[in-house]
Protein backbone atom coordinates (compact mmCIF):
# COMPACT_ATOMS: atom_id res chain seq x y z
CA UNK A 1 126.89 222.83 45.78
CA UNK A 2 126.19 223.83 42.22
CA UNK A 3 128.29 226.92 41.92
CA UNK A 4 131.36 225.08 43.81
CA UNK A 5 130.72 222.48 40.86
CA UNK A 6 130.87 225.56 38.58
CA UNK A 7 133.90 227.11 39.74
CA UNK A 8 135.86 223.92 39.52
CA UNK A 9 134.43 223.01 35.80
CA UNK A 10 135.42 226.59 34.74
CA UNK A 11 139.11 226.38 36.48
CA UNK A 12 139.71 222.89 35.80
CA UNK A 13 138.44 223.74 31.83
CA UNK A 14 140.23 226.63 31.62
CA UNK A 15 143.75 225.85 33.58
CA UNK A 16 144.26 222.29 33.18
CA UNK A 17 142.07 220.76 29.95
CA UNK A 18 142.47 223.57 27.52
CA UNK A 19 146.47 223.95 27.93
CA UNK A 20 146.56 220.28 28.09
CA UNK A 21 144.76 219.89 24.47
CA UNK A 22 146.15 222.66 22.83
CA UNK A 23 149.57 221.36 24.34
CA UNK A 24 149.26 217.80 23.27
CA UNK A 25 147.36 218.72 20.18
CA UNK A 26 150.40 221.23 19.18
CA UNK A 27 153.30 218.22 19.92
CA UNK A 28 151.79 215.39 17.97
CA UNK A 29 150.84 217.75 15.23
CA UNK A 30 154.77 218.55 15.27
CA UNK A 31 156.29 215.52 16.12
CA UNK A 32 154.26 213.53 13.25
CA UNK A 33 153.73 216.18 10.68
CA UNK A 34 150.82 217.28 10.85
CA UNK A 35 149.37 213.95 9.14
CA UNK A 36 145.74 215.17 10.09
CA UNK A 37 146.10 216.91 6.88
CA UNK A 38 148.45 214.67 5.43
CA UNK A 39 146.86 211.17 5.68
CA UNK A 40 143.14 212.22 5.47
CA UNK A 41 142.95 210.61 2.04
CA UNK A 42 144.30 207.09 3.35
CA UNK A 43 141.74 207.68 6.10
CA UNK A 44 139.04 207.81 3.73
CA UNK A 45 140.69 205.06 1.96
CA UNK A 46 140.16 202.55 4.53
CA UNK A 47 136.92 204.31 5.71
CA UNK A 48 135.14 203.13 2.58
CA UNK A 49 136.98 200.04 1.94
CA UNK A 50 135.35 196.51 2.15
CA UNK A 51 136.36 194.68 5.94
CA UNK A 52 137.40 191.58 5.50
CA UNK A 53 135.02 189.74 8.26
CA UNK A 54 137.99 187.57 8.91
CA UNK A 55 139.74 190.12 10.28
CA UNK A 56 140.30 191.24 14.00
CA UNK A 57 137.42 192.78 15.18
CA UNK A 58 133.12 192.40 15.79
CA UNK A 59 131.84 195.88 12.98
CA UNK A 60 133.54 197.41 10.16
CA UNK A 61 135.47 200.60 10.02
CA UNK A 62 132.00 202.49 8.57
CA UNK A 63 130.10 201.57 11.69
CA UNK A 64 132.71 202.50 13.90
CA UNK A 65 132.91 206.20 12.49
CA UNK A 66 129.57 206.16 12.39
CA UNK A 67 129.01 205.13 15.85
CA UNK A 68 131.61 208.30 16.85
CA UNK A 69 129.99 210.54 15.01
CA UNK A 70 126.99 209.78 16.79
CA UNK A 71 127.96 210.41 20.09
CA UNK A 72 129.74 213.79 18.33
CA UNK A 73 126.99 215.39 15.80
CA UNK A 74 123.73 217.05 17.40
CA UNK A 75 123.27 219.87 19.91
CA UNK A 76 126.84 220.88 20.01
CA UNK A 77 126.91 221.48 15.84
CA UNK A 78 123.43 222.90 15.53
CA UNK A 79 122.75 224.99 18.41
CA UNK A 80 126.29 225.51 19.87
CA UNK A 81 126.92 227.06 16.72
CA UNK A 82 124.35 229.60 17.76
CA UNK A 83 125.86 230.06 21.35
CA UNK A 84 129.17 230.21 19.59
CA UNK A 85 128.35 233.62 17.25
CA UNK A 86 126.47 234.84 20.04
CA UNK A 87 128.91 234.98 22.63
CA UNK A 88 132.72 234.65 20.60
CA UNK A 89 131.10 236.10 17.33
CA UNK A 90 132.00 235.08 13.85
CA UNK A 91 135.71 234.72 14.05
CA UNK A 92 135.18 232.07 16.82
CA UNK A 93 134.53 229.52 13.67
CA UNK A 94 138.34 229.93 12.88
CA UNK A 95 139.45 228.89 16.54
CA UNK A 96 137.28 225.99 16.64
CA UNK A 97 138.67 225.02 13.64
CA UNK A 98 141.79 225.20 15.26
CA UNK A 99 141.07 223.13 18.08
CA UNK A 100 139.21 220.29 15.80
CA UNK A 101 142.80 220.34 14.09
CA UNK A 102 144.31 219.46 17.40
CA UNK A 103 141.52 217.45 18.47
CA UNK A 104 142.01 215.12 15.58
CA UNK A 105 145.54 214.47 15.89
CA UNK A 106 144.78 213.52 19.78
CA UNK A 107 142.34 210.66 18.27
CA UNK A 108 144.44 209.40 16.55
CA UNK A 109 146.68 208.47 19.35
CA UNK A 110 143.25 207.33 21.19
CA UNK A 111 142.21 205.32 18.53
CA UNK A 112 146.14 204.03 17.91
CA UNK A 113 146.05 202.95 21.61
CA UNK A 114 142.99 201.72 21.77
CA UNK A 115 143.95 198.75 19.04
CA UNK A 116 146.62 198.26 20.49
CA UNK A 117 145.65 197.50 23.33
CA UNK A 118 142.37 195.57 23.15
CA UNK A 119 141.23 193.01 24.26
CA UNK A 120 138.36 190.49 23.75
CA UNK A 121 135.86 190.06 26.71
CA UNK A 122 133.98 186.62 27.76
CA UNK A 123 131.36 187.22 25.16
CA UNK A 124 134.17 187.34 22.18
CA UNK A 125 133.45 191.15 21.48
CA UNK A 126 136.76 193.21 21.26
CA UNK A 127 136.63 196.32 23.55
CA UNK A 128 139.06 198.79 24.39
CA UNK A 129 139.54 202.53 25.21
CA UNK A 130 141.60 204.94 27.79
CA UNK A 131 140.64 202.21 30.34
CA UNK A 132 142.49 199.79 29.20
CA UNK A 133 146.20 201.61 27.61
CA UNK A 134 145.91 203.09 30.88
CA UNK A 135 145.86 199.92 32.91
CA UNK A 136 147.68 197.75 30.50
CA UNK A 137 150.03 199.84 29.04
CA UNK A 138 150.65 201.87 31.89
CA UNK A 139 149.64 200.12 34.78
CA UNK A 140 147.38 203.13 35.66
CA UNK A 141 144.96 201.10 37.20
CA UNK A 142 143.83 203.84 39.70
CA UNK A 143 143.47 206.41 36.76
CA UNK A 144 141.71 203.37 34.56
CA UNK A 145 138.99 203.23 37.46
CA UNK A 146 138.66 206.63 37.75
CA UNK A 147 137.92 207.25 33.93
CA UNK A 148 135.83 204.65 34.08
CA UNK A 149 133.51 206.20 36.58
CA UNK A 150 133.51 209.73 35.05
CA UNK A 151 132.48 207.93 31.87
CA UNK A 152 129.35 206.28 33.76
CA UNK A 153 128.46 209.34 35.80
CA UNK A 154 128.84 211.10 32.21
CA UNK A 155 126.99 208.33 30.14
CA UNK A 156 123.59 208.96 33.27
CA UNK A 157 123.94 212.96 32.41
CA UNK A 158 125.10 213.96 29.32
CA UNK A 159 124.17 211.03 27.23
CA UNK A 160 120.86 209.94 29.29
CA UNK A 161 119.59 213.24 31.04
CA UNK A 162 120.91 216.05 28.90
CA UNK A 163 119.87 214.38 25.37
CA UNK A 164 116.02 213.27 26.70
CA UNK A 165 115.68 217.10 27.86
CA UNK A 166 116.71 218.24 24.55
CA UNK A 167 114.63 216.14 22.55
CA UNK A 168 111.65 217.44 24.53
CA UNK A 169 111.96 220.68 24.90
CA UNK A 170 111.29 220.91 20.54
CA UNK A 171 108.98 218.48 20.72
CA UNK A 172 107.12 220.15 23.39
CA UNK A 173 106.74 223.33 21.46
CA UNK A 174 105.34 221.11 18.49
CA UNK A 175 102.36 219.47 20.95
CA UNK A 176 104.14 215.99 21.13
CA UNK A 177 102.93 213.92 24.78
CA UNK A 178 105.73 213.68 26.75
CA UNK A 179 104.46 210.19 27.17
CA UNK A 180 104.88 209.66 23.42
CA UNK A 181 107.62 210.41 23.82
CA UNK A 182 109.08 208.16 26.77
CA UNK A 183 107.39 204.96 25.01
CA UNK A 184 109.28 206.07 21.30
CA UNK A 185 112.54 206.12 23.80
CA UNK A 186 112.25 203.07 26.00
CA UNK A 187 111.32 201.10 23.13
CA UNK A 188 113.64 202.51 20.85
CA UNK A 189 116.82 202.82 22.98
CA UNK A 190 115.79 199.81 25.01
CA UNK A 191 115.78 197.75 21.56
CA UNK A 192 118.90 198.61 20.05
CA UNK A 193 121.06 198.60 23.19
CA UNK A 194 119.65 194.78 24.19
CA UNK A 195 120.89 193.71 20.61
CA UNK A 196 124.42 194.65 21.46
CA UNK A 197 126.73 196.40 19.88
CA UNK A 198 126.13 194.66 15.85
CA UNK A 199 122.77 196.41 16.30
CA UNK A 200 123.96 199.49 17.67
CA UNK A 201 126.31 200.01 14.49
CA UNK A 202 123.84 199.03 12.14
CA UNK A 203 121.34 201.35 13.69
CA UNK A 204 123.95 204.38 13.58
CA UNK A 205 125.34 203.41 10.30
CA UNK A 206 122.20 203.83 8.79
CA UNK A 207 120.40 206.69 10.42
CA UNK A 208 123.57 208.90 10.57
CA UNK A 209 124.58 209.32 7.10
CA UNK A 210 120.99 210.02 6.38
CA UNK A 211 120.11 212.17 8.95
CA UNK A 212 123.58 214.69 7.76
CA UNK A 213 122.43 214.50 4.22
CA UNK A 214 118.71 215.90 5.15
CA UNK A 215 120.40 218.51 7.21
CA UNK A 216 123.23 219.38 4.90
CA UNK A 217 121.26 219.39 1.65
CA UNK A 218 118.69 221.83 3.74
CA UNK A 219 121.40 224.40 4.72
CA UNK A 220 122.87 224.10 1.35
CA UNK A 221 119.69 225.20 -0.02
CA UNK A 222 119.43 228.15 1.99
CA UNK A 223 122.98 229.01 1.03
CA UNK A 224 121.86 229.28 -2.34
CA UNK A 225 119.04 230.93 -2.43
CA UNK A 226 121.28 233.71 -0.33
CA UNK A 227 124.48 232.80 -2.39
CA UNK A 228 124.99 236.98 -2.91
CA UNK A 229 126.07 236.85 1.06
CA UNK A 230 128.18 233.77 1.44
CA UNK A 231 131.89 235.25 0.69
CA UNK A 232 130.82 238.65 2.20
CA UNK A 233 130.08 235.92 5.34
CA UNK A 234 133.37 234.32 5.35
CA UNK A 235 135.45 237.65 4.59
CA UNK A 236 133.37 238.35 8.09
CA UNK A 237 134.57 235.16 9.93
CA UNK A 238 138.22 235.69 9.02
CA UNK A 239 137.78 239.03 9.78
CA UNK A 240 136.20 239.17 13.06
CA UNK A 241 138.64 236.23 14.04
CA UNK A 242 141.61 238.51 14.55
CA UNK A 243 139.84 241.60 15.30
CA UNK A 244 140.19 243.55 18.64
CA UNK A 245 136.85 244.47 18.57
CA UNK A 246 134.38 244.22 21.53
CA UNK A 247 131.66 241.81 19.99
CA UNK A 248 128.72 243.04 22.09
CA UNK A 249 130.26 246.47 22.55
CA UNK A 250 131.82 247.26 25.99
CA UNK A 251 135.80 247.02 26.64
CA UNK A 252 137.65 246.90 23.15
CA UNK A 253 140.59 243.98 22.89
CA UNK A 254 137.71 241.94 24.41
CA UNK A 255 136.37 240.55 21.08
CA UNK A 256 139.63 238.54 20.01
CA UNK A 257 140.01 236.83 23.79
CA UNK A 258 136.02 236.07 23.33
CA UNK A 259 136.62 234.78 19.76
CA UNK A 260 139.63 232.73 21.29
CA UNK A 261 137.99 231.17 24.33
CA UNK A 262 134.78 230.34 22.26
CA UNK A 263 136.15 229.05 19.12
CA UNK A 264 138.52 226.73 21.42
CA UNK A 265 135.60 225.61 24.16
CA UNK A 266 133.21 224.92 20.83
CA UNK A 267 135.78 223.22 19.44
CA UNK A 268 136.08 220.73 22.09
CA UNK A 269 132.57 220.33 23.02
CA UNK A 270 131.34 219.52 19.28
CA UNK A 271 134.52 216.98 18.46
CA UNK A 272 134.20 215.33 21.98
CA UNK A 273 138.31 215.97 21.94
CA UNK A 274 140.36 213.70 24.12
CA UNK A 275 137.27 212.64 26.32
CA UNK A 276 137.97 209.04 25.20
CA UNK A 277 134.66 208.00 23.99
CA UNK A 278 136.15 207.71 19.96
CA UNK A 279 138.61 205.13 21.40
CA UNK A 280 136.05 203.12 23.09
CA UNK A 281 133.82 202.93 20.14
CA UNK A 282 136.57 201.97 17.27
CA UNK A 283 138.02 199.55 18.92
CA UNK A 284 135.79 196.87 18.31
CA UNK A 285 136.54 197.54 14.19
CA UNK A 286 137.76 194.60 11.94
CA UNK A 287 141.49 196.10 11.42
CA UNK A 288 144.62 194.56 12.73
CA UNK A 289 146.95 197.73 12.14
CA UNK A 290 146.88 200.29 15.09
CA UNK A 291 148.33 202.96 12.61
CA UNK A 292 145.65 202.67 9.99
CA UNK A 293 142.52 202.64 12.90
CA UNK A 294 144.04 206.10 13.93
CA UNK A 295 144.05 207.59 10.36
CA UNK A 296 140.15 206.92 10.48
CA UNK A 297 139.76 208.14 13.17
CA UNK A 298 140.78 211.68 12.65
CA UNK A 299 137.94 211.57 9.87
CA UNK A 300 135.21 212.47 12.50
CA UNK A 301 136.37 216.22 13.65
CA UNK A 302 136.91 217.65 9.80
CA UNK A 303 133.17 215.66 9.36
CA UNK A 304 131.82 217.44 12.84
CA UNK A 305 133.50 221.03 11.65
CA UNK A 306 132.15 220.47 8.01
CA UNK A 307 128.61 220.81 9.86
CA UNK A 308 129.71 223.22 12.18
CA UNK A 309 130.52 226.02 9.61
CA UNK A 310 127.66 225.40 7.38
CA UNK A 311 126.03 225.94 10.29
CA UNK A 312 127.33 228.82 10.89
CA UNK A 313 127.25 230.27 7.35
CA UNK A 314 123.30 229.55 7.60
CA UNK A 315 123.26 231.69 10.64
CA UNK A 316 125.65 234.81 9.12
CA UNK A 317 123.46 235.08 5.88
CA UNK A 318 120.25 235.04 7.35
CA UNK A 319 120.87 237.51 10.31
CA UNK A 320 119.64 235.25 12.61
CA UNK A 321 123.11 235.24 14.66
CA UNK A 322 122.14 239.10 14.80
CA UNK A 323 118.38 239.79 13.78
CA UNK A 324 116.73 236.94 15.18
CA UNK A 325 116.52 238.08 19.08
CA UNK A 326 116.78 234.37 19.91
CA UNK A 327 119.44 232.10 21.33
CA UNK A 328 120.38 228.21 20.69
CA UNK A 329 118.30 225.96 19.10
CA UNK A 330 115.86 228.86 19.05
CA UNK A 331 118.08 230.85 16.93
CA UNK A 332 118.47 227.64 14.58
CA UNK A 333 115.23 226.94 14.05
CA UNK A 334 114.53 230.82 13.02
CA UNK A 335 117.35 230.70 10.78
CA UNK A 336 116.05 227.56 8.88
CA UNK A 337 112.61 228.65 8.77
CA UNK A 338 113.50 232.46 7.45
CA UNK A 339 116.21 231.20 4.84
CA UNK A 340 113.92 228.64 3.14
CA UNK A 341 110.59 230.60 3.75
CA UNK A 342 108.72 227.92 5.42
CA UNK A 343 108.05 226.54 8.36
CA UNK A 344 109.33 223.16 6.76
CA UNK A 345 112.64 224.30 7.87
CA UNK A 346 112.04 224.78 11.32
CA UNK A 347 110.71 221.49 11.69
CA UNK A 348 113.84 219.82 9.67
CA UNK A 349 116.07 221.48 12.61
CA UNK A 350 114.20 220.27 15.56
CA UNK A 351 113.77 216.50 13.77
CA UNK A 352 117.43 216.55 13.10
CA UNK A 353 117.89 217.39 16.88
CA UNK A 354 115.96 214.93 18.16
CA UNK A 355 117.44 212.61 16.00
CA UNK A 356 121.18 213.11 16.31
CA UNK A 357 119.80 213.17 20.18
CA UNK A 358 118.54 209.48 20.26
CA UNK A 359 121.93 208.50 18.59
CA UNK A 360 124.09 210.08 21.04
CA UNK A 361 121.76 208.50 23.65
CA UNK A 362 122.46 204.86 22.30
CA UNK A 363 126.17 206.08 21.60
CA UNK A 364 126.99 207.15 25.40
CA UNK A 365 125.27 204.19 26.51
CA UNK A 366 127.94 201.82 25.18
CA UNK A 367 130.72 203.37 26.65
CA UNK A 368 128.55 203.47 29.56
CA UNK A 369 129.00 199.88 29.54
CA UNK A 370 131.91 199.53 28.68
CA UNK A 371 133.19 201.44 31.64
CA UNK A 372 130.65 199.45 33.84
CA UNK A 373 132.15 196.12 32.20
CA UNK A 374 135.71 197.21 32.94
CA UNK A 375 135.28 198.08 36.60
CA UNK A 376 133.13 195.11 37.24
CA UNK A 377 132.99 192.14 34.94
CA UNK A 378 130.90 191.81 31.40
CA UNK A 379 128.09 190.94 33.54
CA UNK A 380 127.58 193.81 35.37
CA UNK A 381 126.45 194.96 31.74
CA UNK A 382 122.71 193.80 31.83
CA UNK A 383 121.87 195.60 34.88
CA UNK A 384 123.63 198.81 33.46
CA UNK A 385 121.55 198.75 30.59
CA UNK A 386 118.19 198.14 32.63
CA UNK A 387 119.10 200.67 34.90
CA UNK A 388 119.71 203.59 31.84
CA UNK A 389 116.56 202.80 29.83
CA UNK A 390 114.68 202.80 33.51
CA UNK A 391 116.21 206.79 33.98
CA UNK A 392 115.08 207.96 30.14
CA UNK A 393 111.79 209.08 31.61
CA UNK A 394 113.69 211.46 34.00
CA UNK A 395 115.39 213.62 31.25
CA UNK A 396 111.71 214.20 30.04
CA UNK A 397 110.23 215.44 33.45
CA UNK A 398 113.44 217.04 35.27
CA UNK A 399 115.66 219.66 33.84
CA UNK A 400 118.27 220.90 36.55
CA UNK A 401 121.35 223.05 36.04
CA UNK A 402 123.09 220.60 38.52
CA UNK A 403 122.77 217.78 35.97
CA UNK A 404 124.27 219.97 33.37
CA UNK A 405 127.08 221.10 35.73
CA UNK A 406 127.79 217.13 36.59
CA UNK A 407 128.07 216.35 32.60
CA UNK A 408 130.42 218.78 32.08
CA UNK A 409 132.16 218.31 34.87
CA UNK A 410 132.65 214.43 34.02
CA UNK A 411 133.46 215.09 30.76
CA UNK A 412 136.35 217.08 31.59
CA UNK A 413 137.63 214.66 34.24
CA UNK A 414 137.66 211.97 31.21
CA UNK A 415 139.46 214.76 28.90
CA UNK A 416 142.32 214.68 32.10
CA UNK A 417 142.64 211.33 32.85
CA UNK A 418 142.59 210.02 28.91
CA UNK A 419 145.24 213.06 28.51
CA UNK A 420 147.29 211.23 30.88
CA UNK A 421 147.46 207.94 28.90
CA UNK A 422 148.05 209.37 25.82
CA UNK A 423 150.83 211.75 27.24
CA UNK A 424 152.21 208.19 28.63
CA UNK A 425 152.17 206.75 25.61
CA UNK A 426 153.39 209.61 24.07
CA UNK A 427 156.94 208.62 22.84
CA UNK A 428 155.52 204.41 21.98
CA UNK A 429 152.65 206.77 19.50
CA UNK A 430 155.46 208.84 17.69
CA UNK A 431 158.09 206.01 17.46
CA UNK A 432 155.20 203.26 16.50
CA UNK A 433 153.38 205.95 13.67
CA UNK A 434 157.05 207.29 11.95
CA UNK A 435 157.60 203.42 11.55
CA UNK A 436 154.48 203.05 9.64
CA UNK A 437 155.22 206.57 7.48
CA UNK A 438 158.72 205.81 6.36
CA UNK A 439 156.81 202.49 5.30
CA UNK A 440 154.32 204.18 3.36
């Protein structure tokens, strides 16, 4: 059963979700002038601008980027950063920038949509997402049902199994009690998602920024102390992005195609592009203008690729993508530990892990819910949230490859039906946005 799960994530990734994001990506970028690039500054413009709590909406503009960047930054910017030199090489930091590009301009149009189309529930909360501009917009209600269920199979695996393995697995190594470890996590999670979603963007709004500030101030330490290697390491990058050579040796031409295909499935995986969870999330924010909810939130990819290549500039100078011998979060915690000397710095990588872990846990959670609340009624939400904080204790005890294999299969089930939406909406997102330009 696994490996026919397998086959299908690999052809339905590689035939269907990666021509349909690069396509997309590559037509909006086009079509609206590349105002990823453009608009960034108006995007951080309203990011950091007072809401007016008589607006539209239930949590500022802050939380809401904060709560998406939750559900983006952790093992997919630390240790897929590893996995990405290891198997594309360096130059596979230039495709996933690439893709981010792409991937921002697509959530946009999520986040556009999402506004748009929201709605408030029976509890006065706004909510939104591919669910709804499917159904309402569209009248998609078949594909609205069926994102909604990837999202909840999704929310059980990769933001409920996948995250509780990963914070144990470090902790493990460091002597922590598994049963520590379920109590911090029942409690924790339990506490924040039973206050709703106020408390779940004050939570996030606070521990994110900090969390990226203890693990960006720590790299950029290391990248001074081996300042001497830092352009030699990007000349490298740009280099080995176009290069033809094997990266592991073997069948030359090989190392571009692997630079390619890595860069672009990184890329994806770390910016959560076009799965539809950024939608969800922003559009309960206090902003009545579709167009300026979309300009904040591209923010989160250049943020998540900001990470990524410090990252991957810590692994370059120190050797570790090359030296080390290990793989993953191993080869991030060597990296950490060798560039700063200490063992402090292993410790600071698998903290930030579990960390950015238990945000994405709370993150997934709420569009768990949100799904649940849209196929069923608001609720159906209390017994979702019971029923998650009941499964934490299995991602401590059970590691399969099946439940890996399900996550990503989900995930790129969301990526197709949310593509649909937004290629539905295609011409109403381009006519609606050059409106609000030629204003501006």
């Amino acid at each position: 059963m696994t490996t026919i799960l397998e086959l299908f994530n690999h052809y339905l990734t590689l035939y269907i979700v990666f021509p349909m994001l690069f396509a997309l990506g590559l037509y909006f970028s086009t079509r609206l002038k590349f105002i990823q690039f453009s608009k960034i500054k108006l995007g951080i413009k309203e990011l950091l601008k007072k809401s007016d709590p008589q607006e539209e909406g239930t949590i500022s503009n802050f939380e809401a980027l904060s709560a998406v960047l939750a559900g983006n930054l952790g093992t997919g910017n630390i240790s897929g950063m590893a996995v990405a030199l290891a198997t594309g090489g360096p130059g596979s930091l230039i495709w996933m920038w690439l893709m981010a590009s792409l991937g921002a301009i697509i959530k946009f149009a999520g986040c556009f949509l999402s506004l748009k189309y929201r709605e408030k529930n029976s509890s006065g909360e706004y909510v939104g997402g591919p669910m709804y501009y499917l159904s309402k917009g569209l009248e998609l209600k078949k594909v609205a049902t069926l994102f909604s269920i990837f999202a909840i199979i999704a929310a059980f695996t990769v933001g409920n199994l996948v995250q509780v393995n990963s914070i144990m697995l470090p902790l493990a190594k460091m002597g922590v009690s598994p049963i520590l470890v379920i109590a911090f996590l029942v409690v924790g999670v339990g506490a924040v998602l039973l206050g709703g979603i106020q408390r779940l963007a004050r939570v996030v709004s606070t521990m994110v920024p900090v969390m990226t500030c203890v693990y960006l101030l720590t790299a950029l330490i290391i990248l001074f102390i081996f300042r001497e290697h830092v352009l030699g390491a990007f000349a490298l990058i740009l280099k080995s992005s176009v290069s033809f050579n094997s990266v592991a040796g073997g069948v030359v031409g090989l190392g571009l195609s692997r630079a390619i295909s890595t860069g672009m499935e990184r890329g994806i995986f770390a910016t959560d592009a076009g799965c539809g969870i950024a939608p969800i999330l922003q559009a309960g924010a206090r902003c009545k203008n579709p167009f300026l909810e979309g300009v904040v939130g591209m923010i989160a990819p250049f943020i998540v690729m900001i990470i990524c290549t410090i990252t991957a500039l810590v692994l370059i100078v120190t050797g570790a993508w090359q030296t080390s011998g290990e793989f993953s979060t191993n080869m991030c915690t060597w990296a950490f530990e060798t560039g700063l000397g200490h063992v402090i710095g292993k410790y600071i990588v698998i903290v930030s892990l579990a960390l950015f872990a238990f945000t994405t846990i709370i993150t997934w959670a709420y569009c768990g819910e949100k799904a649940c609340e849209y196929l069923f009624s608001h609720r159906a939400i209390k017994k979702f949230k019971y029923i998650y904080i009941l499964m934490l204790p299995l991602g401590v005890f059970s590691y399969t490859h099946t439940v890996w294999i399900l996550a990503d299969v989900s995930i790129a089930l969301m990526v197709v039906m949310n593509l649909i939406g937004l290629v539905g909406h295609s011409s109403k997102v381009i006519e609606e946005t050059k409106k609000h330009l030629t204003l501006s």
